[in-house]
C-alpha atoms as a PDB file:
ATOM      1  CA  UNK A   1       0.000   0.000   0.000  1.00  0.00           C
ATOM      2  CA  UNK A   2       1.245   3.570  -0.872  1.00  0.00           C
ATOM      3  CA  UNK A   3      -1.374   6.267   0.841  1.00  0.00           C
ATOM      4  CA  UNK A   4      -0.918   9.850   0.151  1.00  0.00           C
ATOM      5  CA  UNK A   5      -2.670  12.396   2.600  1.00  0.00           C
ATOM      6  CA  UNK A   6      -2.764  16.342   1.013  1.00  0.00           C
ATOM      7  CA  UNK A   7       0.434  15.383  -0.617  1.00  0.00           C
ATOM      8  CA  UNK A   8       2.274  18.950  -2.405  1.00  0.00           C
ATOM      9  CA  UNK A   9       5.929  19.791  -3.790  1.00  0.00           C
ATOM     10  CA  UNK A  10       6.735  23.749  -4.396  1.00  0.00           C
ATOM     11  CA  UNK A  11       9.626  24.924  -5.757  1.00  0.00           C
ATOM     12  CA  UNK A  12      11.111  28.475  -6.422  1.00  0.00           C
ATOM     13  CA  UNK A  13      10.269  29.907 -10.529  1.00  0.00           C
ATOM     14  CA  UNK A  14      13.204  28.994 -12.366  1.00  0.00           C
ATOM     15  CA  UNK A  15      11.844  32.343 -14.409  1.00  0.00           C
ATOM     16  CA  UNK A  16      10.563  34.544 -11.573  1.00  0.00           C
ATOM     17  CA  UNK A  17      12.516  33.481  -7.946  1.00  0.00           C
ATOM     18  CA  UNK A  18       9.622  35.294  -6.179  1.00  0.00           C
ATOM     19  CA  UNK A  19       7.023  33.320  -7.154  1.00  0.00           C
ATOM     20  CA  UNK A  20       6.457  29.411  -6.054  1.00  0.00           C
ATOM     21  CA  UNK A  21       5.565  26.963  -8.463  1.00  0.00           C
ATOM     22  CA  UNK A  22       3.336  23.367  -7.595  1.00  0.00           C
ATOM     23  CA  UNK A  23       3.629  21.141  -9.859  1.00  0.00           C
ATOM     24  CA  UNK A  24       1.355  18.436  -7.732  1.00  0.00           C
ATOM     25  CA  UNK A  25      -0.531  19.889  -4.565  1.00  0.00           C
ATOM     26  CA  UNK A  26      -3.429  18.885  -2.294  1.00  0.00           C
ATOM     27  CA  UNK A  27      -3.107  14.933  -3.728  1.00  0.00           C
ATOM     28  CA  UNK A  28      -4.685  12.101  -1.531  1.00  0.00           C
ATOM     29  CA  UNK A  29      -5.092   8.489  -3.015  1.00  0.00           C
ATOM     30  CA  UNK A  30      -4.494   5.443  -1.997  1.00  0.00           C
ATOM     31  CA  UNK A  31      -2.300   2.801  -3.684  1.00  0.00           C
ATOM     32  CA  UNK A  32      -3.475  -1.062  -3.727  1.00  0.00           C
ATOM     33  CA  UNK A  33      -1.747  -3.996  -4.038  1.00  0.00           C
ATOM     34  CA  UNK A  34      -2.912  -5.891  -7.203  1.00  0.00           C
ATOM     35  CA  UNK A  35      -4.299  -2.661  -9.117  1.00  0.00           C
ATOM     36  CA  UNK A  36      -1.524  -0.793 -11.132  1.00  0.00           C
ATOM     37  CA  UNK A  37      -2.511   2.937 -10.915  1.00  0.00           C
ATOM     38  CA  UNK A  38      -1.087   5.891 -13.156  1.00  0.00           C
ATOM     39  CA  UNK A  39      -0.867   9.576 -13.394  1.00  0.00           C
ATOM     40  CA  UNK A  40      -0.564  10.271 -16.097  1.00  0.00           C
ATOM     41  CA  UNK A  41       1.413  13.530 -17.307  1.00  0.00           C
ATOM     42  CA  UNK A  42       1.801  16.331 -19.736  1.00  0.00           C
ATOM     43  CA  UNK A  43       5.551  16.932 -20.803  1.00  0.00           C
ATOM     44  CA  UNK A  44       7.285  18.891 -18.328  1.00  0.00           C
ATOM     45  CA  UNK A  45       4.473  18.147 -15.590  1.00  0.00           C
ATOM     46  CA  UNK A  46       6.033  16.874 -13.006  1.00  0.00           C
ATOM     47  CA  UNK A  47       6.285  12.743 -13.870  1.00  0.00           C
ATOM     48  CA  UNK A  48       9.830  12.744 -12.140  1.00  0.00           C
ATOM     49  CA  UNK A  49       8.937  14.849  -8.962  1.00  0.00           C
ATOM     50  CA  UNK A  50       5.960  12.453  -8.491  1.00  0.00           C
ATOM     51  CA  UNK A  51       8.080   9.738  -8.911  1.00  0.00           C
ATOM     52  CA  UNK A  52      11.129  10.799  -6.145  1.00  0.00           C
ATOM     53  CA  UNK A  53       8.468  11.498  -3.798  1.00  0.00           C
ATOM     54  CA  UNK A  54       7.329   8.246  -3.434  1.00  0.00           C
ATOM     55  CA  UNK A  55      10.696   6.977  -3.642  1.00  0.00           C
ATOM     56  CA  UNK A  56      11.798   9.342  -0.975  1.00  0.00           C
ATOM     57  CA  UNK A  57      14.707  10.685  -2.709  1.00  0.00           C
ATOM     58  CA  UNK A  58      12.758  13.685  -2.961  1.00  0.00           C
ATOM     59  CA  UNK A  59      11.250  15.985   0.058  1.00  0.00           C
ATOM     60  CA  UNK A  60       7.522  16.503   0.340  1.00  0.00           C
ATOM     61  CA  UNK A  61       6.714  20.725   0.985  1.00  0.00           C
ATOM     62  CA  UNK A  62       3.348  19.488   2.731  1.00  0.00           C
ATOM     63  CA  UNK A  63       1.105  16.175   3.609  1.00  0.00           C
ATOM     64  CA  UNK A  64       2.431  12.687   3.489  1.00  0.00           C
ATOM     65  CA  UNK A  65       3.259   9.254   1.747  1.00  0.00           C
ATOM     66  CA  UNK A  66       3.019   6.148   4.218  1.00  0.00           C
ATOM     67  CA  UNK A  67       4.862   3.232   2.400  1.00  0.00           C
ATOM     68  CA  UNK A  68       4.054  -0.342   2.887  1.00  0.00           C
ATOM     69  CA  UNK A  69       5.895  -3.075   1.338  1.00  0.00           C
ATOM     70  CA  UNK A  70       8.276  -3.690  -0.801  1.00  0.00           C
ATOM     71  CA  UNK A  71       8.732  -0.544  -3.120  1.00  0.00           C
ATOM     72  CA  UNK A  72      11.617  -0.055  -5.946  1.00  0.00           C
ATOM     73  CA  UNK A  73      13.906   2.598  -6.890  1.00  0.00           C
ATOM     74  CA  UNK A  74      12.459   4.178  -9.823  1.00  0.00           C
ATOM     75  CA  UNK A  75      12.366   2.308 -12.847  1.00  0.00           C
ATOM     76  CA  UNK A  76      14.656   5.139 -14.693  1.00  0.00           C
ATOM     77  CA  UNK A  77      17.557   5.407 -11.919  1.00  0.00           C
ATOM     78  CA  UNK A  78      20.346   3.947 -13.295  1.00  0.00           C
ATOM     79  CA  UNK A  79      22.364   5.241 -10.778  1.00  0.00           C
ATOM     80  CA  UNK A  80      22.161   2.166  -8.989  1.00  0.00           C
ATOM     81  CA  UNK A  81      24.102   0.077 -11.625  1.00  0.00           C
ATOM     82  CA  UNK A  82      28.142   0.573 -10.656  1.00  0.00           C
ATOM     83  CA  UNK A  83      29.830   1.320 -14.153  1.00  0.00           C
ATOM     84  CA  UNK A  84      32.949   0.016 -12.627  1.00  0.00           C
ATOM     85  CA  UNK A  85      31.762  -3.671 -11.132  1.00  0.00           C
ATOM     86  CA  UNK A  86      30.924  -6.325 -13.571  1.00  0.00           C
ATOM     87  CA  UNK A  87      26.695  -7.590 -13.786  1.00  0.00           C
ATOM     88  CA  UNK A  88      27.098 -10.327 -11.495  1.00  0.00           C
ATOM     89  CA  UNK A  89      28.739  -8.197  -8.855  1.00  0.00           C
ATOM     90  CA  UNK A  90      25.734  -5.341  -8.895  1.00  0.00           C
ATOM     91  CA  UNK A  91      23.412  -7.921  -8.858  1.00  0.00           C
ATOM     92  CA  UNK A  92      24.925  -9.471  -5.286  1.00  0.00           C
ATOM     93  CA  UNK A  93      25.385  -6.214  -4.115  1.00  0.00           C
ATOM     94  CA  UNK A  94      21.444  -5.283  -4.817  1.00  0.00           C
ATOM     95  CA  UNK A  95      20.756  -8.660  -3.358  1.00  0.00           C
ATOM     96  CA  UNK A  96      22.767  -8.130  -0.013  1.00  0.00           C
ATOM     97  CA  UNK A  97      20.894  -4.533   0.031  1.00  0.00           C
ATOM     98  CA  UNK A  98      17.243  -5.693  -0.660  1.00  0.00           C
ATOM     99  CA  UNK A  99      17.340  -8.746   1.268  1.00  0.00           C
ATOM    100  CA  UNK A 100      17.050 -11.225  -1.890  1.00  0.00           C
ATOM    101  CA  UNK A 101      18.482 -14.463  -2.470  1.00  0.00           C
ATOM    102  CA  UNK A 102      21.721 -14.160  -4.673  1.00  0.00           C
ATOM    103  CA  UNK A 103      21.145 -17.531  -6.199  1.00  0.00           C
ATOM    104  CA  UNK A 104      17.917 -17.461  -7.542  1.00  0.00           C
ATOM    105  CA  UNK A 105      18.423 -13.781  -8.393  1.00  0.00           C
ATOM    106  CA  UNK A 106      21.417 -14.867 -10.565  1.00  0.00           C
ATOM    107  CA  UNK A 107      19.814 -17.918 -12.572  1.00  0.00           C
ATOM    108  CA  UNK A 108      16.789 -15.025 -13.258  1.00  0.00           C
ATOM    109  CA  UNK A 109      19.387 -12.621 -14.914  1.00  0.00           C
ATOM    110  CA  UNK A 110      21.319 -15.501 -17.373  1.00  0.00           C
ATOM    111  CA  UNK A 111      18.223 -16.483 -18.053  1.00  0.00           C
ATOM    112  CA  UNK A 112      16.057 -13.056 -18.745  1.00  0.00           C
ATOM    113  CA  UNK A 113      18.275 -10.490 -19.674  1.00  0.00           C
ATOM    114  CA  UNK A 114      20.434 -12.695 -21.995  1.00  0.00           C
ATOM    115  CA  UNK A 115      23.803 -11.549 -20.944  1.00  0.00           C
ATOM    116  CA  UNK A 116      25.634 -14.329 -21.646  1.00  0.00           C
ATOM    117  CA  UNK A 117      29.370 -13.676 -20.809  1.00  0.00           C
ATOM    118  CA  UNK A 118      28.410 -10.256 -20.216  1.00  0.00           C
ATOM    119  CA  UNK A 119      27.509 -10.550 -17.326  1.00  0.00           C
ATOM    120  CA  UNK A 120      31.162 -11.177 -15.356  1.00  0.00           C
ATOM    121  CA  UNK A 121      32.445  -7.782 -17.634  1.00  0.00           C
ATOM    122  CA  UNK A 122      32.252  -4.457 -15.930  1.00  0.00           C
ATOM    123  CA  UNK A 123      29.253  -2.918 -17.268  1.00  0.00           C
ATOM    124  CA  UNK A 124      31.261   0.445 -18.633  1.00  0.00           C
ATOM    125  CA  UNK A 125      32.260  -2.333 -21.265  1.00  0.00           C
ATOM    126  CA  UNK A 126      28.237  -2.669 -22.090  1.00  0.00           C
ATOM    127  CA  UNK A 127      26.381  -1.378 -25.066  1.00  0.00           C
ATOM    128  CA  UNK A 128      23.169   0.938 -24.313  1.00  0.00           C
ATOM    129  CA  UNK A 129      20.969  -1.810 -24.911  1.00  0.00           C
ATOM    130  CA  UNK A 130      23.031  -4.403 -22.723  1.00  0.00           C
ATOM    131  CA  UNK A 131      23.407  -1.499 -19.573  1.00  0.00           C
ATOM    132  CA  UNK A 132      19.103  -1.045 -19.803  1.00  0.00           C
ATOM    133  CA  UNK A 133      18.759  -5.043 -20.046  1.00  0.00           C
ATOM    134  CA  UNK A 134      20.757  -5.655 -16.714  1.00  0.00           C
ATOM    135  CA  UNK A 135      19.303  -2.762 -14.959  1.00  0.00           C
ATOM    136  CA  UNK A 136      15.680  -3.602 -15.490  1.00  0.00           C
ATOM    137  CA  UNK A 137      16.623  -7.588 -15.031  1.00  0.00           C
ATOM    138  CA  UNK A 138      17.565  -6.544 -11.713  1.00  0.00           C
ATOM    139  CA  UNK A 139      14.762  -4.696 -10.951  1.00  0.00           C
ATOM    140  CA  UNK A 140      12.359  -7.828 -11.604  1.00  0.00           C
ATOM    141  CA  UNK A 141      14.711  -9.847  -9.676  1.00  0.00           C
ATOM    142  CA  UNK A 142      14.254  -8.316  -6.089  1.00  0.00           C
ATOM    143  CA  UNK A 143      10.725  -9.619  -6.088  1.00  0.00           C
ATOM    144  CA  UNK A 144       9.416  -5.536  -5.237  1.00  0.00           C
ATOM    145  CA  UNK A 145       5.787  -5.398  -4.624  1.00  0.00           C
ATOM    146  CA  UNK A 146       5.348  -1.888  -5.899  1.00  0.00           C
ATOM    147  CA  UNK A 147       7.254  -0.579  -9.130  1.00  0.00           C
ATOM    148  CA  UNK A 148       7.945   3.221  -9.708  1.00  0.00           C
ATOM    149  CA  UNK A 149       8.214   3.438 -13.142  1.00  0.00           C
ATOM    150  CA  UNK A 150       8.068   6.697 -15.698  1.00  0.00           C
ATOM    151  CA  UNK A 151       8.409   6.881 -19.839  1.00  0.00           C
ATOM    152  CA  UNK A 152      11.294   5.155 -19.707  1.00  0.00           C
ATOM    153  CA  UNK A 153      10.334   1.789 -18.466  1.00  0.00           C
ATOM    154  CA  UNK A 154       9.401   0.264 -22.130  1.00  0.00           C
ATOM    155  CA  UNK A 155      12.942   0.947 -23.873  1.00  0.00           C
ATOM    156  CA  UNK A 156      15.319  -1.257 -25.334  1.00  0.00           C
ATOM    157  CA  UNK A 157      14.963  -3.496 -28.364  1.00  0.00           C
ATOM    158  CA  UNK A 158      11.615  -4.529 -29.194  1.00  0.00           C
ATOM    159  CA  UNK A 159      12.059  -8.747 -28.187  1.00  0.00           C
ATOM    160  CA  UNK A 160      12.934  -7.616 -24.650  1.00  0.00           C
ATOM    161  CA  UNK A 161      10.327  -4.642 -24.186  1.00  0.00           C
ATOM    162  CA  UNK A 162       7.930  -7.971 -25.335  1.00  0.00           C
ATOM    163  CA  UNK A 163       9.603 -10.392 -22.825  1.00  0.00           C
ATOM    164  CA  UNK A 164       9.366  -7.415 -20.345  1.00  0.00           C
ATOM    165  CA  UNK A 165       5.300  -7.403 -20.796  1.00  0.00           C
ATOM    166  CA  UNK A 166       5.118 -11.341 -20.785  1.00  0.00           C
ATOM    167  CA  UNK A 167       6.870 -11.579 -17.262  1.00  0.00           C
ATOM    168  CA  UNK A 168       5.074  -9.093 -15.687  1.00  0.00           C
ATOM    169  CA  UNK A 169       1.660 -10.545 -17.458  1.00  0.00           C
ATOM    170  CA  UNK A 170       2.909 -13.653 -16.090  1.00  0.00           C
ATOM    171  CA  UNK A 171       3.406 -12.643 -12.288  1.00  0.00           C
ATOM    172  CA  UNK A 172       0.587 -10.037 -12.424  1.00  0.00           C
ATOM    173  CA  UNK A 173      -0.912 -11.112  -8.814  1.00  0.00           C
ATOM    174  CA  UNK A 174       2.413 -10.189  -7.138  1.00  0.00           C
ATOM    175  CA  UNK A 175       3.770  -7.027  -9.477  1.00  0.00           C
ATOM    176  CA  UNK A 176       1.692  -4.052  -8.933  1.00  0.00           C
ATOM    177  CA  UNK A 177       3.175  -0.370 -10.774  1.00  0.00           C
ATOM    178  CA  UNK A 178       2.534   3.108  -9.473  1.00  0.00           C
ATOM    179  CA  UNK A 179       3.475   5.319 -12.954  1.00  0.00           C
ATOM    180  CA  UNK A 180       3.610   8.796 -13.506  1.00  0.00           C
ATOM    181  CA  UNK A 181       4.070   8.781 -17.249  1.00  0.00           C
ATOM    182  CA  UNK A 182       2.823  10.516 -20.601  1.00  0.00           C
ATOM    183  CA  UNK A 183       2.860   7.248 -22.551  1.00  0.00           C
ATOM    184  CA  UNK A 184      -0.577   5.965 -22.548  1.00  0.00           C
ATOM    185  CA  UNK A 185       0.469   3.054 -24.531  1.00  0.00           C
ATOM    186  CA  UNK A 186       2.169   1.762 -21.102  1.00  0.00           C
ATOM    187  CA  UNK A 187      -0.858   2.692 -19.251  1.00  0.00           C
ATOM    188  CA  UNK A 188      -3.055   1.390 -21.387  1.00  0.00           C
ATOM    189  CA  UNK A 189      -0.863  -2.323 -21.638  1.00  0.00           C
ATOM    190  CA  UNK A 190       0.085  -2.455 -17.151  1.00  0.00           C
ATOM    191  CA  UNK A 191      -2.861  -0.565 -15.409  1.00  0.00           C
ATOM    192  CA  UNK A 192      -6.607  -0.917 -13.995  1.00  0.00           C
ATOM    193  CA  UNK A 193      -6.651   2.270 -12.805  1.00  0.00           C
ATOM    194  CA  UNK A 194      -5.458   6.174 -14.116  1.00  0.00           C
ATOM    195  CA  UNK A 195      -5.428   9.805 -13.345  1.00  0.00           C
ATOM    196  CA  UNK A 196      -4.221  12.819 -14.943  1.00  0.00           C
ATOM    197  CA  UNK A 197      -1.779  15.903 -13.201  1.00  0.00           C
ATOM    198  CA  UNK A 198      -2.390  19.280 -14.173  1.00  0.00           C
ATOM    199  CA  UNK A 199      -1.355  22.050 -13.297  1.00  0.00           C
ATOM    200  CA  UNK A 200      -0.962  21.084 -10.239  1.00  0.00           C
ATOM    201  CA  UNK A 201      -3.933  18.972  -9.551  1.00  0.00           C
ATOM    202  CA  UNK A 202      -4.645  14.825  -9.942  1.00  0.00           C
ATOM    203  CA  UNK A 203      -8.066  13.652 -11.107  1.00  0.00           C
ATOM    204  CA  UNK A 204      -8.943  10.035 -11.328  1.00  0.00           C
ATOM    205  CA  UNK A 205     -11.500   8.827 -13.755  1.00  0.00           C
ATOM    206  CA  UNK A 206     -13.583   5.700 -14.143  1.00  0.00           C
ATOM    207  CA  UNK A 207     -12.110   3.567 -16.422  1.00  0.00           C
ATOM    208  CA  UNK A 208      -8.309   4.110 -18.158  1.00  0.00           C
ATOM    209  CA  UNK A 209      -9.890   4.411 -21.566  1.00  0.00           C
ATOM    210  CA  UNK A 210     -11.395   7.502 -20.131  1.00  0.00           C
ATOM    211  CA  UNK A 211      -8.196   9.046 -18.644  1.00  0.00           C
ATOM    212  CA  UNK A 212      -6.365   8.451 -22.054  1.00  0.00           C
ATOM    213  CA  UNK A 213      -9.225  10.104 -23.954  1.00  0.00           C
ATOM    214  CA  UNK A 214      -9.226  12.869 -21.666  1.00  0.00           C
ATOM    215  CA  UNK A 215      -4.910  13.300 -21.684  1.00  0.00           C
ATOM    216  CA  UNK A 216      -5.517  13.323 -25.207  1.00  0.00           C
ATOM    217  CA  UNK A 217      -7.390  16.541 -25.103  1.00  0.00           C
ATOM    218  CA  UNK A 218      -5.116  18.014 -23.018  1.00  0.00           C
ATOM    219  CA  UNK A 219      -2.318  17.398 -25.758  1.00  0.00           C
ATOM    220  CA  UNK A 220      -4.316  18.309 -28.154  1.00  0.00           C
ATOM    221  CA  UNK A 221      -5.277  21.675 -26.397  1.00  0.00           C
ATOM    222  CA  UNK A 222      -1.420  22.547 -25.537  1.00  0.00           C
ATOM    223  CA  UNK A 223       0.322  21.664 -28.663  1.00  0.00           C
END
């Protein structure tokens, strides 16, 4: 469960320093296990701030997020992948850190990401495609309840990106997402439940097809 309580973010105008921009404010929802949820929104809306709050690694200006379970670093940090240490070694060290069993963990990344000898190379030796395989393998393979993921989430070549939505098809009653995104394709594939920021405010609707209808017209009305 993720439950936020009047949750809001300000930050100074990058234009005007005097005034004090929201880009989410007064935001209360709660977060289920079992039904994927998304915000989604516009460019330059605030997917990323939504997404470090609820990974922490952001501060909140007012309310609250009370985390329970097992929730992921976002989905786009690829901070958390050492350049300098080969695959196998950022896996055991995510293991050790996560609590996860090194073992199983391992045999998941031969066989998902498709490595091969890869995966006892440092990873600054690793193509694009390889570095985004490995991180996202790893990912899957601490067994997170909750998964913070943005636009990015769906990249990579397009057998993977299919072997990505297969898995998580697969293991659907233990994989739940929290998104803040702008790709309604994603929403539309991974959730049972969407909203839509703007300017400054989240509204929920009935169904998804309704939210992507509706973010549609808000495109359509700012471009």
């Amino acid at each position: 469960m993720i439950h936020f309580d009047n949750v809001g973010k300000a930050y100074k105008s990058r234009k005007d320093r005097g005034e004090v921009v929201w880009p989410i404010r007064n935001f209360s929802a709660t977060i289920v296990n079992g039904e994927s949820t998304a915000i989604l929104v516009p460019e330059g809306g605030g997917k990323t701030t939504l997404i470090d709050l609820v990974a922490g690694s952001e501060l909140l200006t007012e309310g609250s997020i009370t985390r329970g379970g097992h929730i992921s670093w976002p989905a786009s940090y690829r901070g958390v992948i050492s350049a300098k240490m080969t695959g196998k070694q950022n896996l055991r060290f995510l293991t050790d850190c996560y609590g996860q069993n090194f073992a199983a963990a391992y045999e998941f990344l031969q066989e998902f990401s498709e490595l091969g000898r890869y995966v006892d190379l440092p990873v600054r030796q690793y193509s694009n495609e390889q570095r985004h395989r490995l991180a996202l393998t790893s990912l899957l393979a601490m067994n997170f309840e909750f998964i913070l993921i943005d636009d990015t989430f769906e990249t990579g070549d397009g057998s993977f990106r299919r072997r990505i939505a297969e898995y998580v098809k697969d293991n659907s009653d233990s994989i739940t997402f929290f998104m803040a995104t702008g790709n309604t394709r994603l929403v539309e594939r991974y959730c049972q439940r969407a909203g839509i920021l703007s300017e400054g405010t989240v509204t929920f609707y009935p169904s998804v097809a309704e939210a992507i209808e509706a973010f549609g017209k808000i495109n359509d009305a700012e471009y």
